[in-house]
Protein backbone atom coordinates (compact mmCIF):
# COMPACT_ATOMS: atom_id res chain seq x y z
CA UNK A 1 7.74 -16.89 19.91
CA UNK A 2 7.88 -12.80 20.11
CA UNK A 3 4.68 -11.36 21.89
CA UNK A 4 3.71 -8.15 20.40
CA UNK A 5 1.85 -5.18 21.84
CA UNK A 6 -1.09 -4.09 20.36
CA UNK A 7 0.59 -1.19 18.83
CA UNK A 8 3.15 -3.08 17.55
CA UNK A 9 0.69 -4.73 14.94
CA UNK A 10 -0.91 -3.94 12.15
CA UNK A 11 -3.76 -6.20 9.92
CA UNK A 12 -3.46 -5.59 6.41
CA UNK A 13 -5.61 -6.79 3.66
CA UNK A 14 -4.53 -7.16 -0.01
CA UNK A 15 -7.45 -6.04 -2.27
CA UNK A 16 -7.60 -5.62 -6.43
CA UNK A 17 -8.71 -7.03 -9.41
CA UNK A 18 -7.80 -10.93 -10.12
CA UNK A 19 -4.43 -10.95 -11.27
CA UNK A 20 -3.41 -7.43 -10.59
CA UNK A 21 -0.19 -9.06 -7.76
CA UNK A 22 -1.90 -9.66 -4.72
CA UNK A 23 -0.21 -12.64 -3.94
CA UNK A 24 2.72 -12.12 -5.70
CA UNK A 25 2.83 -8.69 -3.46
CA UNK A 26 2.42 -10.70 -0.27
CA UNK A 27 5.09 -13.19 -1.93
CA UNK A 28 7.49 -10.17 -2.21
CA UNK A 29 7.03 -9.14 1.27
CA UNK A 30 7.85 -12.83 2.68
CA UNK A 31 10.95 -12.32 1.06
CA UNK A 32 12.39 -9.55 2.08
CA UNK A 33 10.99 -10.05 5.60
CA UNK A 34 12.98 -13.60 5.58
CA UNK A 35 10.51 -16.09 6.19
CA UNK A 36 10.95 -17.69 2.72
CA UNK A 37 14.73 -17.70 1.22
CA UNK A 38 13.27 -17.90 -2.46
CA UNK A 39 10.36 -15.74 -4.32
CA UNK A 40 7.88 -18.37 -5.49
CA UNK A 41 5.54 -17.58 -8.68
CA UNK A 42 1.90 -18.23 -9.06
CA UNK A 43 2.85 -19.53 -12.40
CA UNK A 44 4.76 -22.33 -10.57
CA UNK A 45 2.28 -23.04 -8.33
CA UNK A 46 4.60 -22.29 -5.52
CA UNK A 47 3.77 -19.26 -3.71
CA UNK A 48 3.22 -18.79 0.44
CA UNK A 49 -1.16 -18.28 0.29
CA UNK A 50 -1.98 -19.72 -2.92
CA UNK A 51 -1.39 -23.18 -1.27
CA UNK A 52 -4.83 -24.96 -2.43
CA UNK A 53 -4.36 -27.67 -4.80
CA UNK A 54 -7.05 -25.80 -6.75
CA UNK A 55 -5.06 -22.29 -6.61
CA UNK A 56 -2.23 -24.48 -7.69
CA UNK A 57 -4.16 -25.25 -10.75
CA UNK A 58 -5.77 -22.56 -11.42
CA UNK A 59 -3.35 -20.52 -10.97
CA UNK A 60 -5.23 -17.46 -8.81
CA UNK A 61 -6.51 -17.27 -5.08
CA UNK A 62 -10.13 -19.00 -4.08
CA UNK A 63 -9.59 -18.64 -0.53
CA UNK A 64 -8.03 -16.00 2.38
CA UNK A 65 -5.01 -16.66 3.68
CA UNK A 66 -3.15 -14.90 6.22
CA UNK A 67 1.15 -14.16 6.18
CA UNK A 68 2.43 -13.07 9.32
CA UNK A 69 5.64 -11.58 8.98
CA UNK A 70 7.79 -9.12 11.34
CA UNK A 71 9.44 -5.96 10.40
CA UNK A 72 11.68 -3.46 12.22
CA UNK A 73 10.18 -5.05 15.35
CA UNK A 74 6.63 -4.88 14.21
CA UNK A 75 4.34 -7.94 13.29
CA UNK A 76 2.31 -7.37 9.85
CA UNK A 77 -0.20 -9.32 9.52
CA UNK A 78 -0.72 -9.50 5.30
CA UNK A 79 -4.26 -11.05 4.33
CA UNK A 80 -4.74 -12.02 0.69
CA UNK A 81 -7.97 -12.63 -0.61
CA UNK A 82 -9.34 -13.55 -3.77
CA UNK A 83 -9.73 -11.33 -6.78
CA UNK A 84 -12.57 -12.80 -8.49
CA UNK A 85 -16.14 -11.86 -7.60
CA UNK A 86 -17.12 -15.63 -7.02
CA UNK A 87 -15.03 -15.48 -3.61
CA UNK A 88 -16.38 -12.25 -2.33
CA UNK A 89 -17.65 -13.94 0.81
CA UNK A 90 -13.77 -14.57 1.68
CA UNK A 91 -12.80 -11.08 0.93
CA UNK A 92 -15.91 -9.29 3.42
CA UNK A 93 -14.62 -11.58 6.03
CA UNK A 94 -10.81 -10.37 5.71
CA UNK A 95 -12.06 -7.02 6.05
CA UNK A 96 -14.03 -7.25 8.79
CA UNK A 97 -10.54 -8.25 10.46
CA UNK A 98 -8.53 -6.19 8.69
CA UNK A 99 -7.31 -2.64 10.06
CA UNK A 100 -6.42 -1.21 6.75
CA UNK A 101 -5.96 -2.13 3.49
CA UNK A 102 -3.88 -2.18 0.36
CA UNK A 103 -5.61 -2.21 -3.07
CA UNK A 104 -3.61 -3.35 -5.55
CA UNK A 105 -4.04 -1.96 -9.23
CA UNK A 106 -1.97 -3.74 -12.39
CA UNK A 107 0.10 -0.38 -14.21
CA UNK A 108 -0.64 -2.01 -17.18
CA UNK A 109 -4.05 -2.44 -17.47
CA UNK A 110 -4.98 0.22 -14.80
CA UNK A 111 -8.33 0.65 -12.79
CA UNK A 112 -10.32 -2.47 -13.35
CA UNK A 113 -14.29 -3.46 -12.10
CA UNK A 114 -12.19 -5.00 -9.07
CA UNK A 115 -10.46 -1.94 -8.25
CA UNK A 116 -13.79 0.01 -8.11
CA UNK A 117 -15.31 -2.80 -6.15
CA UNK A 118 -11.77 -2.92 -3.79
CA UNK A 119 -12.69 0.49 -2.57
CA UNK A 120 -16.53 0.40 -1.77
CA UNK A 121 -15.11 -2.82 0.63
CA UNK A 122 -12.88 0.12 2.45
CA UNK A 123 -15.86 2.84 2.51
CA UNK A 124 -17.91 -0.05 3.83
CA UNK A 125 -16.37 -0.96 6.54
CA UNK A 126 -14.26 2.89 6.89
CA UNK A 127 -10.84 1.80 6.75
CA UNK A 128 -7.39 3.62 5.76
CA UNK A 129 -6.17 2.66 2.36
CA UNK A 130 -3.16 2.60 0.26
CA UNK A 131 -3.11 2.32 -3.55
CA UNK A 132 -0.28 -0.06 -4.51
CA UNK A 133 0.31 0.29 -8.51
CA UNK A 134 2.22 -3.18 -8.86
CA UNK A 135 4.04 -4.28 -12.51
CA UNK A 136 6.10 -0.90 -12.74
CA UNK A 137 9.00 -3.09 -14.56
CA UNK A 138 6.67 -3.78 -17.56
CA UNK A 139 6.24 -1.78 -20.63
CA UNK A 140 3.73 0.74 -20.90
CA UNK A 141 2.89 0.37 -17.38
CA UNK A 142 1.98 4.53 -16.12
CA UNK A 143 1.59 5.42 -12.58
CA UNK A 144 0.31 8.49 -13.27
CA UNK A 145 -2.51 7.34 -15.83
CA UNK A 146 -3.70 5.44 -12.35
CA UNK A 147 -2.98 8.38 -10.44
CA UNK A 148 -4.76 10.53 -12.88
CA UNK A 149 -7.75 7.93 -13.39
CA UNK A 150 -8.22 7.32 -9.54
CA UNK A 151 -8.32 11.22 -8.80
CA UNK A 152 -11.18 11.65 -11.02
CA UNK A 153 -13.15 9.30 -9.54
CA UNK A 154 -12.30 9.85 -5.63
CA UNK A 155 -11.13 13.12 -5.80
CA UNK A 156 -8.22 15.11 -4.11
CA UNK A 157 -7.47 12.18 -1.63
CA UNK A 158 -5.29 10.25 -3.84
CA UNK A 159 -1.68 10.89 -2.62
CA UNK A 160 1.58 10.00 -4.28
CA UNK A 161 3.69 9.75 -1.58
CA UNK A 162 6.70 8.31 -3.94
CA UNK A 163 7.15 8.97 -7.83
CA UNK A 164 8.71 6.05 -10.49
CA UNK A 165 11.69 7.18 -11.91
CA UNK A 166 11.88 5.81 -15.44
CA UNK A 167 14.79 5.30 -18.34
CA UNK A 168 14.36 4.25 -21.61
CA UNK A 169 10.97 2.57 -20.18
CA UNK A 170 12.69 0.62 -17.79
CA UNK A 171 12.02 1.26 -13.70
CA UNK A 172 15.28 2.20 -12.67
CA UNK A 173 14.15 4.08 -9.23
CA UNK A 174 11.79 6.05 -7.00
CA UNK A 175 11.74 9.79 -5.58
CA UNK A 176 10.00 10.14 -2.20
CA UNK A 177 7.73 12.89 -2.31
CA UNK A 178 7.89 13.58 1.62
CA UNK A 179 11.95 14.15 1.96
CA UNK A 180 11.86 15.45 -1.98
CA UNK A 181 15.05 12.92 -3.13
CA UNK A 182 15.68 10.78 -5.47
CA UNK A 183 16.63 6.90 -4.87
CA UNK A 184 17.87 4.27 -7.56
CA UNK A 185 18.50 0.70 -7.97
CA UNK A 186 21.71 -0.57 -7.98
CA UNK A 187 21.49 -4.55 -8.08
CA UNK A 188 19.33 -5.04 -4.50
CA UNK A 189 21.09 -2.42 -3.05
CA UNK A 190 19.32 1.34 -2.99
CA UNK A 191 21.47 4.10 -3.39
CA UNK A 192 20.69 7.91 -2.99
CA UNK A 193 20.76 10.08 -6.66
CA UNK A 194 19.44 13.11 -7.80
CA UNK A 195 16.09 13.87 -8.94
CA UNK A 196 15.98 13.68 -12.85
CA UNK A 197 14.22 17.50 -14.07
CA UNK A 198 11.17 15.80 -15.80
CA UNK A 199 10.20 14.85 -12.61
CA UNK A 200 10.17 18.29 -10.51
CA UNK A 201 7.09 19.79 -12.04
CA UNK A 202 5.56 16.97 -11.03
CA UNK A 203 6.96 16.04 -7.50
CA UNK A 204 6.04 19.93 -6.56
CA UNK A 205 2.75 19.02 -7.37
CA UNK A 206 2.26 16.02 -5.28
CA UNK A 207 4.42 17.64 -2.34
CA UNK A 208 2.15 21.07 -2.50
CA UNK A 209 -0.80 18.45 -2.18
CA UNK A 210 0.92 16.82 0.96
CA UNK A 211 1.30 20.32 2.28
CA UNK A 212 -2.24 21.30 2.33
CA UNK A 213 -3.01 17.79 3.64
CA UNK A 214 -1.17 18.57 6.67
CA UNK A 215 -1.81 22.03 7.52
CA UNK A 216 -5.52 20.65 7.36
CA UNK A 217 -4.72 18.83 10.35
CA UNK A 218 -5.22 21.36 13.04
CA UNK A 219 -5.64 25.53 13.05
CA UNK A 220 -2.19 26.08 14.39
CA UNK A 221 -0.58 24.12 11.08
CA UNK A 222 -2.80 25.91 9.16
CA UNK A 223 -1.78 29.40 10.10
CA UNK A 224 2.01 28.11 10.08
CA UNK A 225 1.53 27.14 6.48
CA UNK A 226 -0.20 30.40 5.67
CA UNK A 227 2.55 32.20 7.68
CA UNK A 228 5.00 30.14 5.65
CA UNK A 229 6.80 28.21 7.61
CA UNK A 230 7.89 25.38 6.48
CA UNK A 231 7.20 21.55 8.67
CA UNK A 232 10.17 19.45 9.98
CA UNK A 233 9.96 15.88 8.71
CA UNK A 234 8.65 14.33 11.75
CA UNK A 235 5.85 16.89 11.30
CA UNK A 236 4.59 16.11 8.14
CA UNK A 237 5.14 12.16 9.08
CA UNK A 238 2.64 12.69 12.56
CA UNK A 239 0.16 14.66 10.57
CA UNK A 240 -0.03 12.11 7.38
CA UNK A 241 -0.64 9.62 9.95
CA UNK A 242 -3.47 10.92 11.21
CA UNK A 243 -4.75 11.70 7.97
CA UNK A 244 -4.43 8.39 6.32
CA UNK A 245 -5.98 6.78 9.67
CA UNK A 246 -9.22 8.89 9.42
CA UNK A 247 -9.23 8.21 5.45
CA UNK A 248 -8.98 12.11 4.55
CA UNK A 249 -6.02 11.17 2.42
CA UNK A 250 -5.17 7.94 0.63
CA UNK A 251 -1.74 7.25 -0.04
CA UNK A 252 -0.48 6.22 -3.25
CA UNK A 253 3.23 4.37 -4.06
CA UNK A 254 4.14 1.59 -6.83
CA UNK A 255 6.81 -0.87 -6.96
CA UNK A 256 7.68 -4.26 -8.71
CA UNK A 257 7.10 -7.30 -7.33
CA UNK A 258 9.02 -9.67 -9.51
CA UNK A 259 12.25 -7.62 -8.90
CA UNK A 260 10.95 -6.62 -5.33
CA UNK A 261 11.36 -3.01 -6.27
CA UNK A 262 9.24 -0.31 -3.97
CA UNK A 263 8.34 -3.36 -1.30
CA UNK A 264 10.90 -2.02 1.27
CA UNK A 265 9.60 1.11 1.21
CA UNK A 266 5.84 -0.48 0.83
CA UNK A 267 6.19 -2.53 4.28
CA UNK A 268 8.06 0.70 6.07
CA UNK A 269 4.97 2.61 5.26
CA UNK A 270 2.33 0.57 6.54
CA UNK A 271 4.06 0.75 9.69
CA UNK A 272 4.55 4.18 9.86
CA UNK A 273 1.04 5.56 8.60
CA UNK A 274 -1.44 2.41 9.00
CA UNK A 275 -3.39 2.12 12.28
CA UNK A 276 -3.07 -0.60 14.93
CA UNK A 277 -5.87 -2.69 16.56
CA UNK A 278 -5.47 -0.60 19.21
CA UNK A 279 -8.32 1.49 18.96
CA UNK A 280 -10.44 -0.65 16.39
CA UNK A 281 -14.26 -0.76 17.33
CA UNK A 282 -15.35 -4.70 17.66
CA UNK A 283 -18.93 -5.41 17.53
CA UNK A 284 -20.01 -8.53 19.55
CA UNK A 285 -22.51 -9.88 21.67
CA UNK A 286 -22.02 -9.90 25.41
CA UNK A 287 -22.62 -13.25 26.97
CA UNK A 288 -23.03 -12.91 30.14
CA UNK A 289 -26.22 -11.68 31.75
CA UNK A 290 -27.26 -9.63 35.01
């Protein structure tokens, strides 16, 4: 088996709402990563964590269970935990191993008591976040109503970093906010397009708040933006990390886990922006005495 460096791993917990996609998110990522060679549904009983006779049955997640999967030479560790409140023991001991997490909010039905409860967890125990708005192939599903919605309760920290594109209310592709282009679906494959003009008033507003975000970062980026200048990619990339690591920005993407639309892009951002257990803080008692 591979042996991975510290900073070549990151332990991620899935957090939301009961039946928002946790597991059906972690099912996704399996996937893609290769480690099962069919999607399994929680309606089938077949999925990777929900492997409890009981989960089977019931058709959601009682206890934590942890995926391991590698990506572009990383390991992820993904840790699912229950939605429902009964379980909440399982989910504080998840994130008192977890480095970051990933709270997962339903498009459809939006911020839920879970969601709420998702992110006191991460200001509890101070880790980096994403927001993960799954179910973006199902009508009436809105990003930005969750976008909107979480802003007003947490503020200027929420973060797009990508933006649905969407035709006759179907999810046909995503622009990244970052790089400022436009991707679509074509069957699995993901090919470049251009970015439709409803969503330019828009993406300048997430990108300006990306901007400020990073010339926040230090005095000299600061008076660069003021001067300005504008940041190479692997500028804006460096700084974001650090933001998102110190939880002065939380990023926000969607996707569709069904079709396995936004995942890719999902697992390449937790390695580039979420923190390793390098420099986690463990509490612990010392055994051995003078």
């Amino acid at each position: 088996m591979k042996v991975y460096t510290t900073e070549k791993i990151r332990n991620v917990v899935l957090l939301g709402h009961g039946g928002s996609g946790k597991t059906s998110l972690a099912e996704a990522m399996a996937y893609l990563s290769g480690i099962t060679s069919r999607m399994g549904k929680v309606t089938d009983g077949n999925t990777v964590s929900d492997y409890g006779k009981e989960e089977q049955k019931r058709q959601f997640s009682i206890s934590t269970s942890v995926i391991p999967i590698e990506w572009e030479g990383y390991k992820i560790n993904i840790i699912d935990t229950p939605g429902y409140f009964d379980f909440v023991g399982e989910v504080e001991e998840a994130m008192s191993a977890g480095g970051a997490a990933i709270i997962v909010v339903n498009g459809k039905s939006g911020i839920e008591v879970g969601t709420q409860k998702a992110w006191e967890l991460c200001e509890k125990y101070k880790i980096p976040r994403f927001i993960y708005v799954s179910n973006m192939d199902v009508d009436n599903a809105s990003f930005r109503q969750v976008v909107e919605d979480m802003t007003n309760l947490y503020g200027k920290k929420m973060a797009p970093f990508h933006l649905p594109i969407r035709e006759d209310e179907k999810f046909v592709g995503y622009i990244n906010v970052i790089t400022e282009t436009g991707n679509r679906w074509q069957g699995k494959e993901v090919v470049p397009c251009e970015v439709p003009d409803y969503n330019k008033p828009n993406l300048q507003i997430c990108r300006d708040t990306l901007m400020e975000a990073v010339a926040e970062t230090s005095e000299e980026m600061m008076e660069r933006y003021f001067g300005g200048e504008t940041f190479s990619e692997a500028e804006i990339r460096a700084a974001l990390r650090t933001d998102v690591c110190d939880c002065s920005i939380v990023p926000m993407t969607m996707g569709s886990n069904v079709l396995c639309q936004g995942v890719y892009t999902l697992l390449d951002d937790i390695i580039k922006y979420m923190p390793s257990p390098e420099n986690r803080e463990v509490a612990g008692i010392n055994m051995k005495t003078n």
